[in-house]
C-alpha atoms as a PDB file:
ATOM      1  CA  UNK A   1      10.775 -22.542   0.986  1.00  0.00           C
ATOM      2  CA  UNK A   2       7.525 -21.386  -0.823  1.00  0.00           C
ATOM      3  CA  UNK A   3       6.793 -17.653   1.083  1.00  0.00           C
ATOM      4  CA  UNK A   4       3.795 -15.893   0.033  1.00  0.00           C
ATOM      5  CA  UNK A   5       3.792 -12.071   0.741  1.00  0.00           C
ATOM      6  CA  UNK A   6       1.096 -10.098   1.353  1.00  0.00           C
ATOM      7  CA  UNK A   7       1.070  -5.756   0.199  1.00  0.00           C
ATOM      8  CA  UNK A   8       3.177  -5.154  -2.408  1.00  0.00           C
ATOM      9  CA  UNK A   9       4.349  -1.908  -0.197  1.00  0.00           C
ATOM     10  CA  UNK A  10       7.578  -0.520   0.866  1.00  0.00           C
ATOM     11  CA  UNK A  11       7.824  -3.169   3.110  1.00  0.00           C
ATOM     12  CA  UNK A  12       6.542  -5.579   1.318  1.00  0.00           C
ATOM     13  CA  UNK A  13       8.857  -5.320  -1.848  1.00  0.00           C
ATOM     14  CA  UNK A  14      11.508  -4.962   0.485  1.00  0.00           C
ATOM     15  CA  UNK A  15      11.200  -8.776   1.264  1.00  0.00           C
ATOM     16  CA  UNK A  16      10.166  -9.836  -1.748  1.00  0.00           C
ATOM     17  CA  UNK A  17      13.587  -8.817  -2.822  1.00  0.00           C
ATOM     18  CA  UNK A  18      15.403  -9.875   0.252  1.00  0.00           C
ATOM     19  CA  UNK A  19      13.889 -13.326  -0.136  1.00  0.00           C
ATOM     20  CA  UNK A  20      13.190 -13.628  -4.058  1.00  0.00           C
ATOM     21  CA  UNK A  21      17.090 -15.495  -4.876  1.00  0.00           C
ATOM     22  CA  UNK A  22      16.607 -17.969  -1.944  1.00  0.00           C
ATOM     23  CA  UNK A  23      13.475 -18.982  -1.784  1.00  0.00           C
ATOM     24  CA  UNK A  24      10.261 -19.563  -3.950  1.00  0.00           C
ATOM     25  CA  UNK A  25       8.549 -16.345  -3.359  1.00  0.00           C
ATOM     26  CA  UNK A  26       4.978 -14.737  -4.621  1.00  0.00           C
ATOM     27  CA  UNK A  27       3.754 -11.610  -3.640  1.00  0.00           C
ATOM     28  CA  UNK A  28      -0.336 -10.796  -3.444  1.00  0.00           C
ATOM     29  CA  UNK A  29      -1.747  -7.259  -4.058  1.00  0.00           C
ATOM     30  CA  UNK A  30      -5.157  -6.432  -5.003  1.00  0.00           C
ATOM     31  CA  UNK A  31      -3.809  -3.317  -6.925  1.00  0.00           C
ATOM     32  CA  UNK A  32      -2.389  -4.812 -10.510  1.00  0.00           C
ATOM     33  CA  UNK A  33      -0.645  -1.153 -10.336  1.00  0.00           C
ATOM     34  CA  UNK A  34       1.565  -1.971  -7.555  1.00  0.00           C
ATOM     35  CA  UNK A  35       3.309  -4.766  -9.097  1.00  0.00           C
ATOM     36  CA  UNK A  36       4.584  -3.449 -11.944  1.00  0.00           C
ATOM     37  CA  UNK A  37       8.055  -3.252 -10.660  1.00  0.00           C
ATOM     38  CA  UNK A  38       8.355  -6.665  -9.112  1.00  0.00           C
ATOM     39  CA  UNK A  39      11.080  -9.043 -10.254  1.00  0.00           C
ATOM     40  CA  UNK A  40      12.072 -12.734  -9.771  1.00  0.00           C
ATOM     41  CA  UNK A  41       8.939 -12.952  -7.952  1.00  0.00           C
ATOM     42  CA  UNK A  42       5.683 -15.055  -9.017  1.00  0.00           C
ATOM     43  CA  UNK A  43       2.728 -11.893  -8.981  1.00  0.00           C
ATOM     44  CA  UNK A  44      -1.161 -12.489  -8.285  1.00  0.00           C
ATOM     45  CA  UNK A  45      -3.882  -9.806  -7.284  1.00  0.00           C
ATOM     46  CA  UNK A  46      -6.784 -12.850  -6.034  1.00  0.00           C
ATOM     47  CA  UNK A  47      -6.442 -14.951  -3.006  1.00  0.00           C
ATOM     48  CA  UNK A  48      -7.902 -18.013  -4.728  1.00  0.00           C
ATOM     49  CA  UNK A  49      -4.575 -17.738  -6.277  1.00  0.00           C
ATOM     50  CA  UNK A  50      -2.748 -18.270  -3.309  1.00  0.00           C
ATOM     51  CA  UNK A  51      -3.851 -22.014  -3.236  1.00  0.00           C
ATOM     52  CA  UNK A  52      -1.949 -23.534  -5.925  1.00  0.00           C
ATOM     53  CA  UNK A  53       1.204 -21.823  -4.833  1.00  0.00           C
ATOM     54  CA  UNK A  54       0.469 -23.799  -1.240  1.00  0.00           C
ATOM     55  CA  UNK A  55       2.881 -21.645   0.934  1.00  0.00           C
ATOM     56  CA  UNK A  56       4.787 -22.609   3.653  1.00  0.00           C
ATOM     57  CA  UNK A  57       5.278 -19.021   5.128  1.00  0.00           C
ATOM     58  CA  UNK A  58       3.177 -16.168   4.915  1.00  0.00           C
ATOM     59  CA  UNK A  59       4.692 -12.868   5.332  1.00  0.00           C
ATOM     60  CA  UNK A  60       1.685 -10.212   5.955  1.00  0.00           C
ATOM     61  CA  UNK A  61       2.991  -6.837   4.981  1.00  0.00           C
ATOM     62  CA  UNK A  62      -0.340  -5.075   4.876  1.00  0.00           C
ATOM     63  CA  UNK A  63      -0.994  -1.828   6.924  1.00  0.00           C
ATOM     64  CA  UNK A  64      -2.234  -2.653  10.294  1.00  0.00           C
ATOM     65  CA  UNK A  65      -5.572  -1.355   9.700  1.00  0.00           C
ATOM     66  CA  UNK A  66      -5.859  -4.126   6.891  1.00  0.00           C
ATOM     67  CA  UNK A  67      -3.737  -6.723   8.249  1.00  0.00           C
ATOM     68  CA  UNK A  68      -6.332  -8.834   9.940  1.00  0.00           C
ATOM     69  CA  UNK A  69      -8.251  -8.403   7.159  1.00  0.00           C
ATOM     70  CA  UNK A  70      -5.932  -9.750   4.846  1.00  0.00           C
ATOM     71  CA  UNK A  71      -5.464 -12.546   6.668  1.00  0.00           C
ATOM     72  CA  UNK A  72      -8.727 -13.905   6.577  1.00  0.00           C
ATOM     73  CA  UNK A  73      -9.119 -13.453   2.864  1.00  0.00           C
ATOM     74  CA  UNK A  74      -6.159 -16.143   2.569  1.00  0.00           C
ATOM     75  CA  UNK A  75      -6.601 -18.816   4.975  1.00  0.00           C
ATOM     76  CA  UNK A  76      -9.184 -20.775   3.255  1.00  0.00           C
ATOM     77  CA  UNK A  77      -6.547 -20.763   0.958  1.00  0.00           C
ATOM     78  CA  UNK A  78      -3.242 -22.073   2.942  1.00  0.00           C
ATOM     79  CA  UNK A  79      -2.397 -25.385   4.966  1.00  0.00           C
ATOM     80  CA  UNK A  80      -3.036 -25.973   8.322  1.00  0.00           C
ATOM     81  CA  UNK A  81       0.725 -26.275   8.746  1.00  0.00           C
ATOM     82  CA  UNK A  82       1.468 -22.961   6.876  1.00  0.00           C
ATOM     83  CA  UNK A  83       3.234 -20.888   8.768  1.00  0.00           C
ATOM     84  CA  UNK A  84       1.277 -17.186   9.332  1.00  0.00           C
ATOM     85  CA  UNK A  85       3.758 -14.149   9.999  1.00  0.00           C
ATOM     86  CA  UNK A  86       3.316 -10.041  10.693  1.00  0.00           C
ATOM     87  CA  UNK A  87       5.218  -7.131  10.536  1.00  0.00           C
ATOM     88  CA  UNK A  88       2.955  -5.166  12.045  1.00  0.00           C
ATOM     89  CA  UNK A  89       3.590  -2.014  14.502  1.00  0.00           C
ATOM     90  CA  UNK A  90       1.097  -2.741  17.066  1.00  0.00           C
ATOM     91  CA  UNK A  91       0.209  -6.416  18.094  1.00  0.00           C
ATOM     92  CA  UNK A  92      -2.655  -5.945  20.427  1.00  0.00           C
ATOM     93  CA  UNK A  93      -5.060  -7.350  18.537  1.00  0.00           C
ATOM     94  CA  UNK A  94      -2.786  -9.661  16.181  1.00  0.00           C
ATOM     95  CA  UNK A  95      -1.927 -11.249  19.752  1.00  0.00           C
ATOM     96  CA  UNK A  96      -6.106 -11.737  20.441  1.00  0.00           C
ATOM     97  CA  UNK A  97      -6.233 -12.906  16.550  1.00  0.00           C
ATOM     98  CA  UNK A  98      -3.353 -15.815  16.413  1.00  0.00           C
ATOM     99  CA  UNK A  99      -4.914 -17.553  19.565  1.00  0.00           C
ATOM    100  CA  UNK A 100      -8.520 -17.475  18.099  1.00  0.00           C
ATOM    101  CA  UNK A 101      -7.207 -19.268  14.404  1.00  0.00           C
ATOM    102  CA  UNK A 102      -4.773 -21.652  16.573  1.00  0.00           C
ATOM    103  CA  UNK A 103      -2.196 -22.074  13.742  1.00  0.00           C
ATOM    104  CA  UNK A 104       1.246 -21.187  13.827  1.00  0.00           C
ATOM    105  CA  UNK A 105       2.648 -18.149  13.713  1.00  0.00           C
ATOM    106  CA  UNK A 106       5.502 -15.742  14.353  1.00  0.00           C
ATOM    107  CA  UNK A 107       5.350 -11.944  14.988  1.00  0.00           C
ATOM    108  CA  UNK A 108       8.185  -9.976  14.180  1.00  0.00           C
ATOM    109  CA  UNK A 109       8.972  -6.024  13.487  1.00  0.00           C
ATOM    110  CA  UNK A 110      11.690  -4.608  11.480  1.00  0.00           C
ATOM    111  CA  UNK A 111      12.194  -1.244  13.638  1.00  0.00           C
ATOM    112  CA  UNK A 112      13.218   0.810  10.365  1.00  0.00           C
ATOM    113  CA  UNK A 113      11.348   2.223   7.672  1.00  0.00           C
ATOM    114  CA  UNK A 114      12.484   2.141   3.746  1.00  0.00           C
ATOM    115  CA  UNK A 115      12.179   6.143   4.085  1.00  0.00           C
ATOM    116  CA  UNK A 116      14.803   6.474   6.992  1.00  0.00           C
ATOM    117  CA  UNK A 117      17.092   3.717   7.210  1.00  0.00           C
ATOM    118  CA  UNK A 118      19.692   2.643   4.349  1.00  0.00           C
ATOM    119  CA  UNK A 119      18.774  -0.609   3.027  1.00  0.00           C
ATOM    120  CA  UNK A 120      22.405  -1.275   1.888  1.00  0.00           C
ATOM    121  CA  UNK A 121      24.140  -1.473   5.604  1.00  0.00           C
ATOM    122  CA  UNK A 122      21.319  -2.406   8.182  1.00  0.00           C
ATOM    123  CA  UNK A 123      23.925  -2.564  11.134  1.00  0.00           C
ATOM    124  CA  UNK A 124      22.827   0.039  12.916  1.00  0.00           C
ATOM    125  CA  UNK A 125      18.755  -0.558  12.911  1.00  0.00           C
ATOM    126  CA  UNK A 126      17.147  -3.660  15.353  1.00  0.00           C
ATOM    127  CA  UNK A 127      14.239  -6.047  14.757  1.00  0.00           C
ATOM    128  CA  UNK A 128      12.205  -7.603  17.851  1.00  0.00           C
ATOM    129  CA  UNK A 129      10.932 -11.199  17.727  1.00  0.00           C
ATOM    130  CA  UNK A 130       7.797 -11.766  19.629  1.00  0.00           C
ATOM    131  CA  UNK A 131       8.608 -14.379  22.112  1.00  0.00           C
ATOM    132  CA  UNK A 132       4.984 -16.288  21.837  1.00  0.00           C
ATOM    133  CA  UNK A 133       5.822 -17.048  18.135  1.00  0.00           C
ATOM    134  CA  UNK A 134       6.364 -20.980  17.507  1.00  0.00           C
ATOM    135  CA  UNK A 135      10.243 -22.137  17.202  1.00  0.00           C
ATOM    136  CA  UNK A 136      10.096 -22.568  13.653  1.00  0.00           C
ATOM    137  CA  UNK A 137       9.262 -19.099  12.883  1.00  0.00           C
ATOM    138  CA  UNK A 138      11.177 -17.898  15.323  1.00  0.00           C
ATOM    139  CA  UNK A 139      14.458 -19.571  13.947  1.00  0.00           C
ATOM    140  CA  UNK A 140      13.854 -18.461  10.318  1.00  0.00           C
ATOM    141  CA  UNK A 141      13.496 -14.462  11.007  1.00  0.00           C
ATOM    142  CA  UNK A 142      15.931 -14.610  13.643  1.00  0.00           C
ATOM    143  CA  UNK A 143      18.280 -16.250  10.605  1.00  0.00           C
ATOM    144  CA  UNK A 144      17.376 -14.306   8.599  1.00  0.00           C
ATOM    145  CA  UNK A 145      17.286 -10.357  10.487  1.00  0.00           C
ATOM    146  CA  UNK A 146      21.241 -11.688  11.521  1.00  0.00           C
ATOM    147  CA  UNK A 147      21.952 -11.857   7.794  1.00  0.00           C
ATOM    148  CA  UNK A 148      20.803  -8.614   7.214  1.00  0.00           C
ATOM    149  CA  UNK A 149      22.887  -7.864  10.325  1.00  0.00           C
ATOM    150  CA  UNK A 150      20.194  -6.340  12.144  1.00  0.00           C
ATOM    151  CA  UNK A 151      20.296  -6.132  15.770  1.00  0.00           C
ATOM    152  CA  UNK A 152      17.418  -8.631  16.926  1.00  0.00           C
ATOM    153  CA  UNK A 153      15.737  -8.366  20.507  1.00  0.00           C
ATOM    154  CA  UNK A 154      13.003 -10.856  21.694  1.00  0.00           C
ATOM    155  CA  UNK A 155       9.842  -9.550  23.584  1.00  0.00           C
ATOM    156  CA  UNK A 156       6.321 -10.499  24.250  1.00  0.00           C
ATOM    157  CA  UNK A 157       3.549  -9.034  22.729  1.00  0.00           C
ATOM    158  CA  UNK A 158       2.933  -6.929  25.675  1.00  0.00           C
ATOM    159  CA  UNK A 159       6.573  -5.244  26.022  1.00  0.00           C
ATOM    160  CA  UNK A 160       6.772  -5.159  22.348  1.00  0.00           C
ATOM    161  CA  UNK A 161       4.143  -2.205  22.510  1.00  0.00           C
ATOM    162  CA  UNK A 162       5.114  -0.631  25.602  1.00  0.00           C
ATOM    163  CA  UNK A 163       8.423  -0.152  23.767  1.00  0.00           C
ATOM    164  CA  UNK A 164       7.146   0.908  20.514  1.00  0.00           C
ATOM    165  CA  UNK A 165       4.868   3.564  22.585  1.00  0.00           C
ATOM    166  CA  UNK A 166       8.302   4.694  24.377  1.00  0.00           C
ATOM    167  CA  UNK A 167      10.697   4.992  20.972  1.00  0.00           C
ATOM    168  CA  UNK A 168       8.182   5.858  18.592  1.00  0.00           C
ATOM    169  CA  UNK A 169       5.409   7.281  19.714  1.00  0.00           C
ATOM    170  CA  UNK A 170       7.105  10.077  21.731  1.00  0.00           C
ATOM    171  CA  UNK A 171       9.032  11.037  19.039  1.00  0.00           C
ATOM    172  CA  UNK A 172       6.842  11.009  16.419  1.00  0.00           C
ATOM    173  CA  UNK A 173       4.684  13.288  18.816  1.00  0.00           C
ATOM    174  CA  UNK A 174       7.454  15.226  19.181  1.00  0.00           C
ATOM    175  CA  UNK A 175       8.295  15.908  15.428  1.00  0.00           C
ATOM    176  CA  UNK A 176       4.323  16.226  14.535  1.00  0.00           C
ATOM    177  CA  UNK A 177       4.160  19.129  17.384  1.00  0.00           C
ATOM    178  CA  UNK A 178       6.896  21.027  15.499  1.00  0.00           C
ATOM    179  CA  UNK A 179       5.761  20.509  12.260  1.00  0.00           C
ATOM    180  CA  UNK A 180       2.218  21.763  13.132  1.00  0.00           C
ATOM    181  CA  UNK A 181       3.285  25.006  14.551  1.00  0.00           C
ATOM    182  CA  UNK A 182       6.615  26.295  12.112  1.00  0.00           C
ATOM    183  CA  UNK A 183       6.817  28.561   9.650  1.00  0.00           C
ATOM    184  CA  UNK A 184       9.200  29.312   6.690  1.00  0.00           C
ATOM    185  CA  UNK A 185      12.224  30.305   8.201  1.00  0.00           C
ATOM    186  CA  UNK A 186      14.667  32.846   6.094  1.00  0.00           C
ATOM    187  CA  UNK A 187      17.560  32.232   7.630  1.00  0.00           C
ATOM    188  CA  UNK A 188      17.031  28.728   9.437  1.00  0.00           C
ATOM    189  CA  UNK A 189      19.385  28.335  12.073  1.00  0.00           C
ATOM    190  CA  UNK A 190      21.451  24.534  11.890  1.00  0.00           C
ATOM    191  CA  UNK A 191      18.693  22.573  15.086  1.00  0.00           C
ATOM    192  CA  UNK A 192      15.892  24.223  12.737  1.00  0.00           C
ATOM    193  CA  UNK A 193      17.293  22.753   9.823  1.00  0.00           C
ATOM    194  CA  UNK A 194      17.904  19.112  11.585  1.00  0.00           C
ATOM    195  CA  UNK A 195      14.470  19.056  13.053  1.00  0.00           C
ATOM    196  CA  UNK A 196      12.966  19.905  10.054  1.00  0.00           C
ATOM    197  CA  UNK A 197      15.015  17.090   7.732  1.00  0.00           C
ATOM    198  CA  UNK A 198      13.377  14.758  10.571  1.00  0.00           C
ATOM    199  CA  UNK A 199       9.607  16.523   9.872  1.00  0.00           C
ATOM    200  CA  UNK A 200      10.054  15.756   6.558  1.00  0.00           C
ATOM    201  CA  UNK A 201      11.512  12.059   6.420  1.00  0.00           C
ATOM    202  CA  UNK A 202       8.297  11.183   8.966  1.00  0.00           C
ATOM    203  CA  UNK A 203       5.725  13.085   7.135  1.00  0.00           C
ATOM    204  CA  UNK A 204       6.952  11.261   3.964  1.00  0.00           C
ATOM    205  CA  UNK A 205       5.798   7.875   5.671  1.00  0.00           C
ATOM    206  CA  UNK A 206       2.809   6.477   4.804  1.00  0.00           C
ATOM    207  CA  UNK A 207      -0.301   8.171   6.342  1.00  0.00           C
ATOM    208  CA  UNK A 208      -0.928   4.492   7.979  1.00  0.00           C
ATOM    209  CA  UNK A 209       2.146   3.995   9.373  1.00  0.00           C
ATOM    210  CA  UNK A 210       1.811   7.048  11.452  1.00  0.00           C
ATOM    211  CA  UNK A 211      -1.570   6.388  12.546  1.00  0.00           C
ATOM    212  CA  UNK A 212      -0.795   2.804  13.770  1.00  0.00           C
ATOM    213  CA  UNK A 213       2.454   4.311  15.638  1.00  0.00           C
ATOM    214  CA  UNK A 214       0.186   6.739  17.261  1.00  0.00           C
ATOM    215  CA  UNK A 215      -2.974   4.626  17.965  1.00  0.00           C
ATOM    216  CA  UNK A 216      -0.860   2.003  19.934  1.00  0.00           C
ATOM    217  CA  UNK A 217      -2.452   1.459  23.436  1.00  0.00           C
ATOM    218  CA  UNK A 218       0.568   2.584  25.337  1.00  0.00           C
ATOM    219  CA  UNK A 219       0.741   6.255  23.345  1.00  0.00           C
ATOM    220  CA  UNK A 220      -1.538   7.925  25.458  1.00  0.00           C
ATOM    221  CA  UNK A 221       0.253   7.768  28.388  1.00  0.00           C
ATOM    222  CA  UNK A 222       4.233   8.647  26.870  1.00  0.00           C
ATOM    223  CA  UNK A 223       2.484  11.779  24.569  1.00  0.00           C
ATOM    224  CA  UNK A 224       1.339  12.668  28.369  1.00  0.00           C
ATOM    225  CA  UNK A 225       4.307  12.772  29.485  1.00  0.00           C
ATOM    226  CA  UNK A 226       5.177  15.045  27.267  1.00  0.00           C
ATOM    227  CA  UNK A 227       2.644  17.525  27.741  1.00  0.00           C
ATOM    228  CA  UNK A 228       3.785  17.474  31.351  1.00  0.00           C
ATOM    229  CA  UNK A 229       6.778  18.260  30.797  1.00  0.00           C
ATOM    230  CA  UNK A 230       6.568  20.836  28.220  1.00  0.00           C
ATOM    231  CA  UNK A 231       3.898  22.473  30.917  1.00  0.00           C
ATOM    232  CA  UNK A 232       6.750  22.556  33.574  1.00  0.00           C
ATOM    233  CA  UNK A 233       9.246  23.943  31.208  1.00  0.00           C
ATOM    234  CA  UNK A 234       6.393  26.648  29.761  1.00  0.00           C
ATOM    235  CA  UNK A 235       6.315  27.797  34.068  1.00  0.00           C
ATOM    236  CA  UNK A 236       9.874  28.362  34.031  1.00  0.00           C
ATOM    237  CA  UNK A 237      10.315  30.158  30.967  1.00  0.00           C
ATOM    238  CA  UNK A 238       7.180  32.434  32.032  1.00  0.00           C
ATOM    239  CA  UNK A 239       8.467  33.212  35.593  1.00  0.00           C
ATOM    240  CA  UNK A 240      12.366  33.254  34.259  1.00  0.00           C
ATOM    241  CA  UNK A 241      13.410  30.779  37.142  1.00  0.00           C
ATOM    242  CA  UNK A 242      17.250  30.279  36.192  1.00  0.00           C
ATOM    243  CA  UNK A 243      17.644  28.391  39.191  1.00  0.00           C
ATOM    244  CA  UNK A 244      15.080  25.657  38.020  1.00  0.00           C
ATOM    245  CA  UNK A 245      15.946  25.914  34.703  1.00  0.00           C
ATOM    246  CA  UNK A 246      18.883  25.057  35.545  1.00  0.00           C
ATOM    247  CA  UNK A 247      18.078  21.720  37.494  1.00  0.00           C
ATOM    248  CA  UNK A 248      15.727  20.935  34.317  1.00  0.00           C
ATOM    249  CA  UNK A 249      18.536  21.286  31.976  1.00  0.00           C
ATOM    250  CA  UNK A 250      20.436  18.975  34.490  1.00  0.00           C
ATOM    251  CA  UNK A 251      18.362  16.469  35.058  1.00  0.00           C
ATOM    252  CA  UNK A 252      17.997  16.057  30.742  1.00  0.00           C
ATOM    253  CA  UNK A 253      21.295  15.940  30.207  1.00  0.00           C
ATOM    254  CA  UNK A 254      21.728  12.964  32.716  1.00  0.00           C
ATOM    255  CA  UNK A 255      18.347  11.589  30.167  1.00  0.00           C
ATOM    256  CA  UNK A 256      20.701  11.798  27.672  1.00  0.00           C
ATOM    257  CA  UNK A 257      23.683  10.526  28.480  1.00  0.00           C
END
């Protein structure tokens, strides 16, 4: 299959060398810079390029700010049949943007980052295939996330972001809160040291990333959550109520297990 890839980012590179020995793969960046490294892969920095390579499959791996964006600069450029894909975060407005162009599509997510996850043994780490996405699509990245062994869940667009507000959004919140208020510790004790190895794995992500993560419809409400909670456990600790913290310690454990 002919595959076109768009952002010649972490993720991007990532499938361009996942893909790059079985298929016929190109990968577009306007930045020359960021395809110096690229192998086994056919390399172009102009959508008008895009034509003569006639894709079948277009992996988008631009930020989501760009992603829309990005699309539209190729489309005058790819078949009616082609076959449009994302990687994006967030799908609100991909979902709003696939039913205004009316050609097919699929809408997956990789739920790991380069940064965190190791690339060599994927077993552990999940995808999620949007359900809306035509069979085709579907059947290729579902083939394809099982070779990788990933763990692949289907949603629609709607639960996909619900989710993604619930297991990344609260704790990337989280880690952001502690990062904004430490300080150098002398003699870090070993929960310091683990949530500051997270800190810095998350803050090493690209600014982008964190902002789409965080800008998702459904974060409001879970980062609320949070500062209810942490308001209930701030009246306990001020009014040293063993007996309630107690029950809170209970009822998180039970969270937890």
């Amino acid at each position: 299959m002919r595959i076109l890839i768009v952002g010649a980012g972490k993720m991007g590179s990532f499938f361009a060398d996942l893909l790059s020995f079985d298929h016929e793969v190109a990968l577009l960046d306007i930045d020359p810079q960021r395809l110096r490294f690229i192998y086994n892969t056919e390399r172009m920095t102009k959508p008008e390029e895009v034509k003569a390579f006639n894709p079948q499959l277009v992996i988008n791996a631009a930020t989501l700010t760009y992603t829309i964006k990005a699309f539209k600069s190729i489309l005058p450029f790819v078949s009616e049949s082609c076959i449009l894909s994302d990687i994006a975060s967030v799908k609100t407005e991909l979902e709003v943007f696939y039913a205004e162009i009316k050609r097919p599509f699929v809408s997956t997510h990789p739920m790991f980052g380069p940064t965190f996850a190791s690339l060599n043994d994927l077993s552990t780490q999940s995808a999620i295939i949007i359900s809306e996405s035509d069979h085709m699509g579907k059947v290729f990245f579902r083939d394809l996330y099982n070779r990788i062994k990933l763990n692949v869940f289907e949603y629609s667009f709607n639960e996909h972001d619900e989710t993604i507000a619930y297991s990344l959004s609260i704790p990337f919140a989280s880690t952001l809160v502690f990062a904004a208020v430490m300080k150098h510790q002398d003699a870090p004790g070993t929960t310091f040291k683990r949530h500051l190895s997270l800190a810095e794995g998350l803050l090493s992500e690209d600014d982008y990333l964190l902002t789409e993560i965080l800008f998702n419809p459904h974060t409001s409400g879970q980062v609320e959550k949070i500062r209810e909670k942490l308001k209930e456990l701030l009246k306990i600790i001020d009014e040293k109520d063993s007996g309630r913290m107690k029950e809170f310690l209970t009822q998180v454990r039970k969270n937890i297990e």
